[in-house]
PDB file of N, CA and C in Angstrom:
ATOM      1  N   UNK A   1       0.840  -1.176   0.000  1.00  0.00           N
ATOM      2  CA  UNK A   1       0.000   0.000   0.000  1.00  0.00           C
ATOM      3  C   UNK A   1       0.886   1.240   0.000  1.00  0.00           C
ATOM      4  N   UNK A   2       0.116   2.186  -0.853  1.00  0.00           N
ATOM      5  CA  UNK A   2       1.361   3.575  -1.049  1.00  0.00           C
ATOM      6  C   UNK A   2       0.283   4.812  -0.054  1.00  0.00           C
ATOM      7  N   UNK A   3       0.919   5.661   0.367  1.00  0.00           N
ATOM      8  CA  UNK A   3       0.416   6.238   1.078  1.00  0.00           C
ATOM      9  C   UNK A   3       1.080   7.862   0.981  1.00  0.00           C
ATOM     10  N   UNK A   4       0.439   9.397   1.574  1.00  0.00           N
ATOM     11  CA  UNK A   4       0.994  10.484   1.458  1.00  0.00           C
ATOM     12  C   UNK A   4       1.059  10.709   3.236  1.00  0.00           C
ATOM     13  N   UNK A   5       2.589  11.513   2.969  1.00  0.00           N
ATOM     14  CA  UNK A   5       2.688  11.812   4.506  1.00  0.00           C
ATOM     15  C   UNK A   5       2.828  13.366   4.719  1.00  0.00           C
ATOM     16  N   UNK A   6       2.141  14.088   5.135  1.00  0.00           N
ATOM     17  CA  UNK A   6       2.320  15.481   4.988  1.00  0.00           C
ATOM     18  C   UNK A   6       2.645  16.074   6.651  1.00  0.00           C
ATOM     19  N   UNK A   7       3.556  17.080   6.240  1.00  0.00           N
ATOM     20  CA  UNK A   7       4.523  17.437   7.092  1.00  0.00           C
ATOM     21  C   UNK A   7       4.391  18.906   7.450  1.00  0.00           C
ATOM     22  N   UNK A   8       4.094  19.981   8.411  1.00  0.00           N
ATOM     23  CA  UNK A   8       3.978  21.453   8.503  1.00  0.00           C
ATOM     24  C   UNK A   8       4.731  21.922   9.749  1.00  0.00           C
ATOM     25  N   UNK A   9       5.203  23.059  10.200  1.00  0.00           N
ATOM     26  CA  UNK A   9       5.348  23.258  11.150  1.00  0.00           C
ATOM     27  C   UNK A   9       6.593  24.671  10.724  1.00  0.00           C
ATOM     28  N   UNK A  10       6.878  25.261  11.909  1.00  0.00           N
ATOM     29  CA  UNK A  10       7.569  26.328  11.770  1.00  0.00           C
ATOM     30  C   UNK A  10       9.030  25.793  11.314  1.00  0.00           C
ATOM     31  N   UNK A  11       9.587  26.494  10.518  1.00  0.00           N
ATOM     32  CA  UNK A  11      10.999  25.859   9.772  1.00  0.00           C
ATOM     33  C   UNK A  11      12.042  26.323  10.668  1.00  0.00           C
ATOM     34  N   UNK A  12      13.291  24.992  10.857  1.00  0.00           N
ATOM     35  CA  UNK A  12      13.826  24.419  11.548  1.00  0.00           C
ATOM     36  C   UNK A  12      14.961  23.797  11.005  1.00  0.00           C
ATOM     37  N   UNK A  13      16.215  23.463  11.542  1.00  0.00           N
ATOM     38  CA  UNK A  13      16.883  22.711  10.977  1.00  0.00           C
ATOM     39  C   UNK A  13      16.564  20.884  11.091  1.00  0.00           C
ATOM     40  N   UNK A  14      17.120  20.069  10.640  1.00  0.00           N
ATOM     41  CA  UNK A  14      16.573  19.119  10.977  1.00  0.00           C
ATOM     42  C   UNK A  14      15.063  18.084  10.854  1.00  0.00           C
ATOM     43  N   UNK A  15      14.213  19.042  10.453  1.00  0.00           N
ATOM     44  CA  UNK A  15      13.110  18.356  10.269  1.00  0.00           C
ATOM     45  C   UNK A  15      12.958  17.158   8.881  1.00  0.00           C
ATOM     46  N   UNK A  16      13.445  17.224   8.031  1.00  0.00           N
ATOM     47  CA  UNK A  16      13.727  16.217   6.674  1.00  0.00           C
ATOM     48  C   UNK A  16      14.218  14.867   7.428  1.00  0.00           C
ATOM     49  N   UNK A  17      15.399  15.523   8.085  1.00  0.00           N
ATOM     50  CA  UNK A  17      16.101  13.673   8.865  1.00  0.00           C
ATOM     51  C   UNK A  17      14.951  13.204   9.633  1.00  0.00           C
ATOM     52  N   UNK A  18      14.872  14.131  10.550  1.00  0.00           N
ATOM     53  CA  UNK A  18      14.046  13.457  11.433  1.00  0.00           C
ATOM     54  C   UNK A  18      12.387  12.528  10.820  1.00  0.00           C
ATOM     55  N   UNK A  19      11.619  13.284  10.252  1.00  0.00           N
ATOM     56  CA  UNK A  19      11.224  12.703   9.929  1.00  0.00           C
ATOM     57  C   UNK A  19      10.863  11.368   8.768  1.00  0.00           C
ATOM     58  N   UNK A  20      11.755  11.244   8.058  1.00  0.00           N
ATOM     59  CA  UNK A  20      12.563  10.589   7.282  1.00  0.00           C
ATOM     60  C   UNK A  20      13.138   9.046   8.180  1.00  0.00           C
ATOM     61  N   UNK A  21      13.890   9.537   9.194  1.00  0.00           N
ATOM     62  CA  UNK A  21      14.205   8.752  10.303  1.00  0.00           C
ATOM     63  C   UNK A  21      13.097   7.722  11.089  1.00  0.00           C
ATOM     64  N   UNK A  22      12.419   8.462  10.882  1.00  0.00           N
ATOM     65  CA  UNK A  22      11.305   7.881  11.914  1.00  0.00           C
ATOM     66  C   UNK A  22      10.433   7.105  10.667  1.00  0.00           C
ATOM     67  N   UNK A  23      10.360   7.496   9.684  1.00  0.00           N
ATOM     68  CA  UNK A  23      10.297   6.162   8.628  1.00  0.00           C
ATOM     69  C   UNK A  23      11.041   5.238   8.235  1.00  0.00           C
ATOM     70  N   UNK A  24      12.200   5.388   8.526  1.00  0.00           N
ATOM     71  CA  UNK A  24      12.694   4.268   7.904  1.00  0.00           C
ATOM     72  C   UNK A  24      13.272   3.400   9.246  1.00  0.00           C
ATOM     73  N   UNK A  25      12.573   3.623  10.462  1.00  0.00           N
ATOM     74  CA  UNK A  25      12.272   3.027  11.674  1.00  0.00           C
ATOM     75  C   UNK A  25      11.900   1.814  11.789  1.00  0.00           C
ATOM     76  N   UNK A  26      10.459   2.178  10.548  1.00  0.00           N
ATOM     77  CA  UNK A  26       9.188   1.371  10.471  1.00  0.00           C
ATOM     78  C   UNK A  26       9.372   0.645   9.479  1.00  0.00           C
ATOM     79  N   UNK A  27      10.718   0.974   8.203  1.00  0.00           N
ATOM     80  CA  UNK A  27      10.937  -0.225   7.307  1.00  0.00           C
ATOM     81  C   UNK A  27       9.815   0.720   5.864  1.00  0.00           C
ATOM     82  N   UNK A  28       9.496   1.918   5.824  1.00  0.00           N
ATOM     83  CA  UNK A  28       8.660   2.587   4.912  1.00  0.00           C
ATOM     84  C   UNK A  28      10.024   3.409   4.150  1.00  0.00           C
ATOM     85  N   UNK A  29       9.378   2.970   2.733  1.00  0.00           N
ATOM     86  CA  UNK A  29      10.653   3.323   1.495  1.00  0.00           C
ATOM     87  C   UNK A  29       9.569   5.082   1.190  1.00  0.00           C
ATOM     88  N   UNK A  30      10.558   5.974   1.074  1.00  0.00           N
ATOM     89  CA  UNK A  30      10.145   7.096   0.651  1.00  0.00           C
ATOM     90  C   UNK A  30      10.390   7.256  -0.911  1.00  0.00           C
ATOM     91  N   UNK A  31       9.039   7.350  -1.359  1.00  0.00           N
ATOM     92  CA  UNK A  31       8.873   7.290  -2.826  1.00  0.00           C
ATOM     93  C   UNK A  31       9.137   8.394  -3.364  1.00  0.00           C
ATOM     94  N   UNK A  32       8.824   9.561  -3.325  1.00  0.00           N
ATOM     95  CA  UNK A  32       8.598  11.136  -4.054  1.00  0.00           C
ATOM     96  C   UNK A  32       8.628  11.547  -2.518  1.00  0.00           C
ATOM     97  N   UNK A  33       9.111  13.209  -2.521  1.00  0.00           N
ATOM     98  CA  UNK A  33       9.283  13.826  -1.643  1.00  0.00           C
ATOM     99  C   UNK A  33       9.338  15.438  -2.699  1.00  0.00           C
ATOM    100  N   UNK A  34       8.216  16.128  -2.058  1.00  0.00           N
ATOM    101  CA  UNK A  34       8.565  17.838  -2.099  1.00  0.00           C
ATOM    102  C   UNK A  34       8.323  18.537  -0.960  1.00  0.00           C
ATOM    103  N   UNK A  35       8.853  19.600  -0.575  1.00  0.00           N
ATOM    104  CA  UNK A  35       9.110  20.085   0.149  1.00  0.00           C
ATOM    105  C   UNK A  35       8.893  22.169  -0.135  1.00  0.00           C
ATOM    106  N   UNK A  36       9.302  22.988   0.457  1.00  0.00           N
ATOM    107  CA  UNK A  36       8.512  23.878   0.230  1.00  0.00           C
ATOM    108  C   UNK A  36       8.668  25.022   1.409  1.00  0.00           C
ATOM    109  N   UNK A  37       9.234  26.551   1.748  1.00  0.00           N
ATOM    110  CA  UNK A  37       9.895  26.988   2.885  1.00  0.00           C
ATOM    111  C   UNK A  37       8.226  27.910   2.878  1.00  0.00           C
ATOM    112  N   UNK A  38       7.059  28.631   3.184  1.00  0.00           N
ATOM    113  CA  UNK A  38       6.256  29.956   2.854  1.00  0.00           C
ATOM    114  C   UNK A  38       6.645  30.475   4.338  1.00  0.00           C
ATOM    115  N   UNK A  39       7.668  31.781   3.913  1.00  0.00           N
ATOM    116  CA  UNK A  39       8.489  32.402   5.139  1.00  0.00           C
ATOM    117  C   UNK A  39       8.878  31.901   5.735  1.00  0.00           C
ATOM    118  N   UNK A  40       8.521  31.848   7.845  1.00  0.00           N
ATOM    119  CA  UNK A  40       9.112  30.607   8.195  1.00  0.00           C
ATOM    120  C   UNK A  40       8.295  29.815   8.376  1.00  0.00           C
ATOM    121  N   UNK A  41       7.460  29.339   7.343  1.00  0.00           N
ATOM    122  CA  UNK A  41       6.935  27.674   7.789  1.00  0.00           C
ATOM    123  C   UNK A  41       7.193  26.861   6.795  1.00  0.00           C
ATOM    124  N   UNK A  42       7.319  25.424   6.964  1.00  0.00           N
ATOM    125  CA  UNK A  42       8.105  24.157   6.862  1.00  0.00           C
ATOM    126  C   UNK A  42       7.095  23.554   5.719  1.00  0.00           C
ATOM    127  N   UNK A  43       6.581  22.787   5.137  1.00  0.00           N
ATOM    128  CA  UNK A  43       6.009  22.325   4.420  1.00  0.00           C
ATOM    129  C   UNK A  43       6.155  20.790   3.360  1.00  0.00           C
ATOM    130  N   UNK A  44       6.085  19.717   3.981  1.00  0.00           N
ATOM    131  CA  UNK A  44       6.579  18.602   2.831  1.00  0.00           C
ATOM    132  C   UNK A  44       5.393  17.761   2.846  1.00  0.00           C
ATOM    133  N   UNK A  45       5.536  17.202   1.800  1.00  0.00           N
ATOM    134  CA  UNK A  45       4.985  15.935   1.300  1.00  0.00           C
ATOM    135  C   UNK A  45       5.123  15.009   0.660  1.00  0.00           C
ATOM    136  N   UNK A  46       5.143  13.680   1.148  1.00  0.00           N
ATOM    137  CA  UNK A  46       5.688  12.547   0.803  1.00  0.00           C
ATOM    138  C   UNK A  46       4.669  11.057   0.180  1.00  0.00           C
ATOM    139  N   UNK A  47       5.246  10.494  -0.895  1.00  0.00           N
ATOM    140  CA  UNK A  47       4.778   9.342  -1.526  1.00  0.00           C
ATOM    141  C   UNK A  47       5.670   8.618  -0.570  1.00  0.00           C
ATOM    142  N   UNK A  48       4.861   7.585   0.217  1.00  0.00           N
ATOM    143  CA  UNK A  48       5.432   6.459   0.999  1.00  0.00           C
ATOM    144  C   UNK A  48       5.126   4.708   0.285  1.00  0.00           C
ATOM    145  N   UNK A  49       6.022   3.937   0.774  1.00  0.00           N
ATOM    146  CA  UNK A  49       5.603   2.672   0.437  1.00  0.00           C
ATOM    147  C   UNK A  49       5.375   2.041   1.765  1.00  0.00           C
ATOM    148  N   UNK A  50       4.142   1.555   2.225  1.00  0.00           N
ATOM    149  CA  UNK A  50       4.128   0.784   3.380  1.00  0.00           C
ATOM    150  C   UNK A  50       4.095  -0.645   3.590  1.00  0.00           C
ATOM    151  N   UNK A  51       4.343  -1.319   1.887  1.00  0.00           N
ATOM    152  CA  UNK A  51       4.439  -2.800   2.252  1.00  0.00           C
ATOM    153  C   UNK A  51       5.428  -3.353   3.282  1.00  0.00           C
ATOM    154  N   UNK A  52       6.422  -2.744   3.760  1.00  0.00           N
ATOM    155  CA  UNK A  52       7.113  -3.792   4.824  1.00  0.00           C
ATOM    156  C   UNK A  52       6.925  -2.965   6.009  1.00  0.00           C
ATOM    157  N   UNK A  53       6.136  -2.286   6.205  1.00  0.00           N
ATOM    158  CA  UNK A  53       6.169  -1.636   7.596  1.00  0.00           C
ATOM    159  C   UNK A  53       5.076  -2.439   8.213  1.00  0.00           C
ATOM    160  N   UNK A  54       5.638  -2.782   9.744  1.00  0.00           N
ATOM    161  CA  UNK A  54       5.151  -4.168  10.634  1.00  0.00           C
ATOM    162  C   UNK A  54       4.085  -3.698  11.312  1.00  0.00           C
ATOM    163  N   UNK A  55       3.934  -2.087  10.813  1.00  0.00           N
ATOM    164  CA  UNK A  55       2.466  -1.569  11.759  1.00  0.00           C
ATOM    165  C   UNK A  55       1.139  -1.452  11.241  1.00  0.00           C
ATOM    166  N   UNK A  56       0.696  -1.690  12.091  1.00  0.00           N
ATOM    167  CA  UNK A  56      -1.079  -1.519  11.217  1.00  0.00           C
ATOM    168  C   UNK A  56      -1.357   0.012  10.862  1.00  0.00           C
ATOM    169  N   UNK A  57      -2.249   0.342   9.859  1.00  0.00           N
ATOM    170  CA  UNK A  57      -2.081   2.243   9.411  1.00  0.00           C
ATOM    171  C   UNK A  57      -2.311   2.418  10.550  1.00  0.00           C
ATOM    172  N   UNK A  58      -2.864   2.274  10.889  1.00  0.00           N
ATOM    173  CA  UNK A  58      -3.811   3.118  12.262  1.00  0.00           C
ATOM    174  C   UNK A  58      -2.731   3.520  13.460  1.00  0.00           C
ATOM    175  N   UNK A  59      -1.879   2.592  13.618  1.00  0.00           N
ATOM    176  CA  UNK A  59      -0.708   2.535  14.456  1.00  0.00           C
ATOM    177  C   UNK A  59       0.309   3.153  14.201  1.00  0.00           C
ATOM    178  N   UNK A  60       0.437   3.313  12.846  1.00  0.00           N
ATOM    179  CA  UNK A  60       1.301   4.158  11.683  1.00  0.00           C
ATOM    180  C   UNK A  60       0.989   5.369  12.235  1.00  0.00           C
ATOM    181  N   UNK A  61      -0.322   5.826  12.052  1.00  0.00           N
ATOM    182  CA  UNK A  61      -0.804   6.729  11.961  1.00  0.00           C
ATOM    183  C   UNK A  61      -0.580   7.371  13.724  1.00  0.00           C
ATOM    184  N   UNK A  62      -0.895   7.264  14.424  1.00  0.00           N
ATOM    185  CA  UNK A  62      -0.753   7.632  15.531  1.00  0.00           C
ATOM    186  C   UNK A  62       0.763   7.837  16.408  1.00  0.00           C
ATOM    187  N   UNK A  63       1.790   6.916  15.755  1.00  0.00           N
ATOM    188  CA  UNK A  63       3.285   7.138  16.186  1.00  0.00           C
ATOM    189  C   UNK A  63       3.800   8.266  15.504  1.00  0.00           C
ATOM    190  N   UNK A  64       3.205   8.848  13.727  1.00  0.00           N
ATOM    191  CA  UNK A  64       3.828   9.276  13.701  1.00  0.00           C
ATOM    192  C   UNK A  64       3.137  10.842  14.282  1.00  0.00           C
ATOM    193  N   UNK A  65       2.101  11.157  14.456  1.00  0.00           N
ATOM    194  CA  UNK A  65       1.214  11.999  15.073  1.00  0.00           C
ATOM    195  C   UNK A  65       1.881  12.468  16.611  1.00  0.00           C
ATOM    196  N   UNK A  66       2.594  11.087  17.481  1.00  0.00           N
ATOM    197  CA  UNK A  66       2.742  11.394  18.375  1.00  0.00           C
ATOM    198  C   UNK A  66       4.134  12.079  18.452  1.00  0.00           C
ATOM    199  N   UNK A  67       4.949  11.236  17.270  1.00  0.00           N
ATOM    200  CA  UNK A  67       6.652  11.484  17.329  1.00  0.00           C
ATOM    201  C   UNK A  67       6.638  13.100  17.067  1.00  0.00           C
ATOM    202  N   UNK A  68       5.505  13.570  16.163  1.00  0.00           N
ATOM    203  CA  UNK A  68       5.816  15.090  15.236  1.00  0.00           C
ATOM    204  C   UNK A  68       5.663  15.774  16.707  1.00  0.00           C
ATOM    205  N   UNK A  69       4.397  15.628  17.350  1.00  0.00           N
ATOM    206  CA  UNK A  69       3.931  16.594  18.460  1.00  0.00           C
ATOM    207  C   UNK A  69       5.180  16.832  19.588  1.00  0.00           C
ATOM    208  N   UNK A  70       6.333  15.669  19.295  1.00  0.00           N
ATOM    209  CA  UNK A  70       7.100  16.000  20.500  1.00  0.00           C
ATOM    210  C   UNK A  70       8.228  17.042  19.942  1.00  0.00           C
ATOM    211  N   UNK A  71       8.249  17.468  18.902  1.00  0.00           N
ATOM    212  CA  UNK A  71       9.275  18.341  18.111  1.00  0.00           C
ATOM    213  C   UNK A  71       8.229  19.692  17.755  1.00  0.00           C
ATOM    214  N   UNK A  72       7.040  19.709  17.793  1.00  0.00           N
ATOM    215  CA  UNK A  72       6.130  20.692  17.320  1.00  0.00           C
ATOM    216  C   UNK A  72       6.127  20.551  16.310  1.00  0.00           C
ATOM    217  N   UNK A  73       5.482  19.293  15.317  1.00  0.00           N
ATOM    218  CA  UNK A  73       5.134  19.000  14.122  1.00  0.00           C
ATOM    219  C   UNK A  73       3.795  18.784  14.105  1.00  0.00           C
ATOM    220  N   UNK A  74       3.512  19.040  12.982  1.00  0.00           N
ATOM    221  CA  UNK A  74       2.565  18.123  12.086  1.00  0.00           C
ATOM    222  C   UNK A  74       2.593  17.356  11.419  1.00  0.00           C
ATOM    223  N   UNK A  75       1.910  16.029  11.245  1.00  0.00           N
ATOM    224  CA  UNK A  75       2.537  14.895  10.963  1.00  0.00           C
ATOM    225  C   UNK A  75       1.773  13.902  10.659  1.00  0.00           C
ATOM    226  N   UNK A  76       0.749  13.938   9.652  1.00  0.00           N
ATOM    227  CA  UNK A  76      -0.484  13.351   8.882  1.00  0.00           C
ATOM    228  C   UNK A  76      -0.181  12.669   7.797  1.00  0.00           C
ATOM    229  N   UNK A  77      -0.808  10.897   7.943  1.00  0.00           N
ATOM    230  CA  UNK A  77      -0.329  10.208   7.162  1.00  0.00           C
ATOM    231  C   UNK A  77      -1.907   9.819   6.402  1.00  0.00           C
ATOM    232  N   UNK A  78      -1.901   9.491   5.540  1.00  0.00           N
ATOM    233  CA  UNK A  78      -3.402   9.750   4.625  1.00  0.00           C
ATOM    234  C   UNK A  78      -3.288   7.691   3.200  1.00  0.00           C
ATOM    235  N   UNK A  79      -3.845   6.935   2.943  1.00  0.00           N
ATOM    236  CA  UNK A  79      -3.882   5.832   2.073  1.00  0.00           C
ATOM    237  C   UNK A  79      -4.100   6.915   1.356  1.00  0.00           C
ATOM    238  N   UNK A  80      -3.219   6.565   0.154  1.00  0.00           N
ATOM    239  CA  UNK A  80      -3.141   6.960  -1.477  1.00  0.00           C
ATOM    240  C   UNK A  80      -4.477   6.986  -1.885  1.00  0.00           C
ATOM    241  N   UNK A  81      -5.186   5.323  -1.643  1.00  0.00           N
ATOM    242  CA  UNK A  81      -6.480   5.258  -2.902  1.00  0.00           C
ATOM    243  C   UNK A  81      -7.212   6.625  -2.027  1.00  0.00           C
ATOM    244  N   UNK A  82      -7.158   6.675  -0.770  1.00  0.00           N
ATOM    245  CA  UNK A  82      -8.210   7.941  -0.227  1.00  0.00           C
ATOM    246  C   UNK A  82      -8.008   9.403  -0.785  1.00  0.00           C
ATOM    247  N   UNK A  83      -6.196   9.623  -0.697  1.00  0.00           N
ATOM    248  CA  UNK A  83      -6.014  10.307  -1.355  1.00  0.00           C
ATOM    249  C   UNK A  83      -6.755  11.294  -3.024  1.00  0.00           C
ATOM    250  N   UNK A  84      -6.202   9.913  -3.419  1.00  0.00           N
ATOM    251  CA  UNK A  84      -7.058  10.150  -4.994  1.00  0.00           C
ATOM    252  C   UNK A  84      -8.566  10.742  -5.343  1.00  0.00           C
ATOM    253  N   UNK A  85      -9.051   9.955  -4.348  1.00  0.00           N
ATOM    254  CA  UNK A  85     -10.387   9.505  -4.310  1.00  0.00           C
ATOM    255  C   UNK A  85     -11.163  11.168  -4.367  1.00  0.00           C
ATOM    256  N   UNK A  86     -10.386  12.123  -3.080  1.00  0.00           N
ATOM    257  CA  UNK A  86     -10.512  12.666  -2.283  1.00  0.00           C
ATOM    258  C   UNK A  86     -10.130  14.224  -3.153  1.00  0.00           C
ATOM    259  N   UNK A  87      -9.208  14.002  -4.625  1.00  0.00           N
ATOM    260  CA  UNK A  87      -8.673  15.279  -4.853  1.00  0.00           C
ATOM    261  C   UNK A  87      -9.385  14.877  -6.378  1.00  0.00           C
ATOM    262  N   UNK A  88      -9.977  14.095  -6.918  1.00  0.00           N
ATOM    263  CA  UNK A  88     -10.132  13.953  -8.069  1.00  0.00           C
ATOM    264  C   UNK A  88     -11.605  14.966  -8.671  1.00  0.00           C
ATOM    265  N   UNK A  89     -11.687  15.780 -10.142  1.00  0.00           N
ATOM    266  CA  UNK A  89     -12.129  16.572 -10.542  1.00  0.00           C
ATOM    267  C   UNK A  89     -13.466  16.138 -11.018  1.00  0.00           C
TER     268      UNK A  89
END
């Protein structure tokens, strides 16, 4: 399953590793990555692969929710097909 991970928060050094880090924790290959400075706030978004990650989304979803909040992130992980589903015209 491919998935988007979107990333906000006031810009910082460090935030790319870290969160980057904390995926490849979980064994999740980072597919596409953009990124993006508007003044000082932070801005990325990521194509993930979650076939070998050992967590259920939901669990996914909440570590990385919890890991961002301890750095003052945002840190929202979203399924692709919802994605699509969700932006299509």
């Amino acid at each position: 399953m491919k998935a988007i991970v979107s990333v906000f928060a006031r810009d910082r050094k460090g935030i790319i590793a870290y969160v980057t880090g904390l995926l490849a924790e979980k064994d999740i290959n980072v597919l596409d990555i953009s990124q993006t400075l508007m003044q000082e706030y932070f801005a990325m978004i990521m194509l993930v692969d979650l076939k070998d990650c050992p967590l259920s989304f939901d669990e996914l979803s909440q570590y990385l929710a919890e890991r961002g909040e301890e750095l003052g992130l945002s840190i929202h992980i979203q399924r692709q097909d919802i994605f699509d589903a969700m932006h299509r015209v």
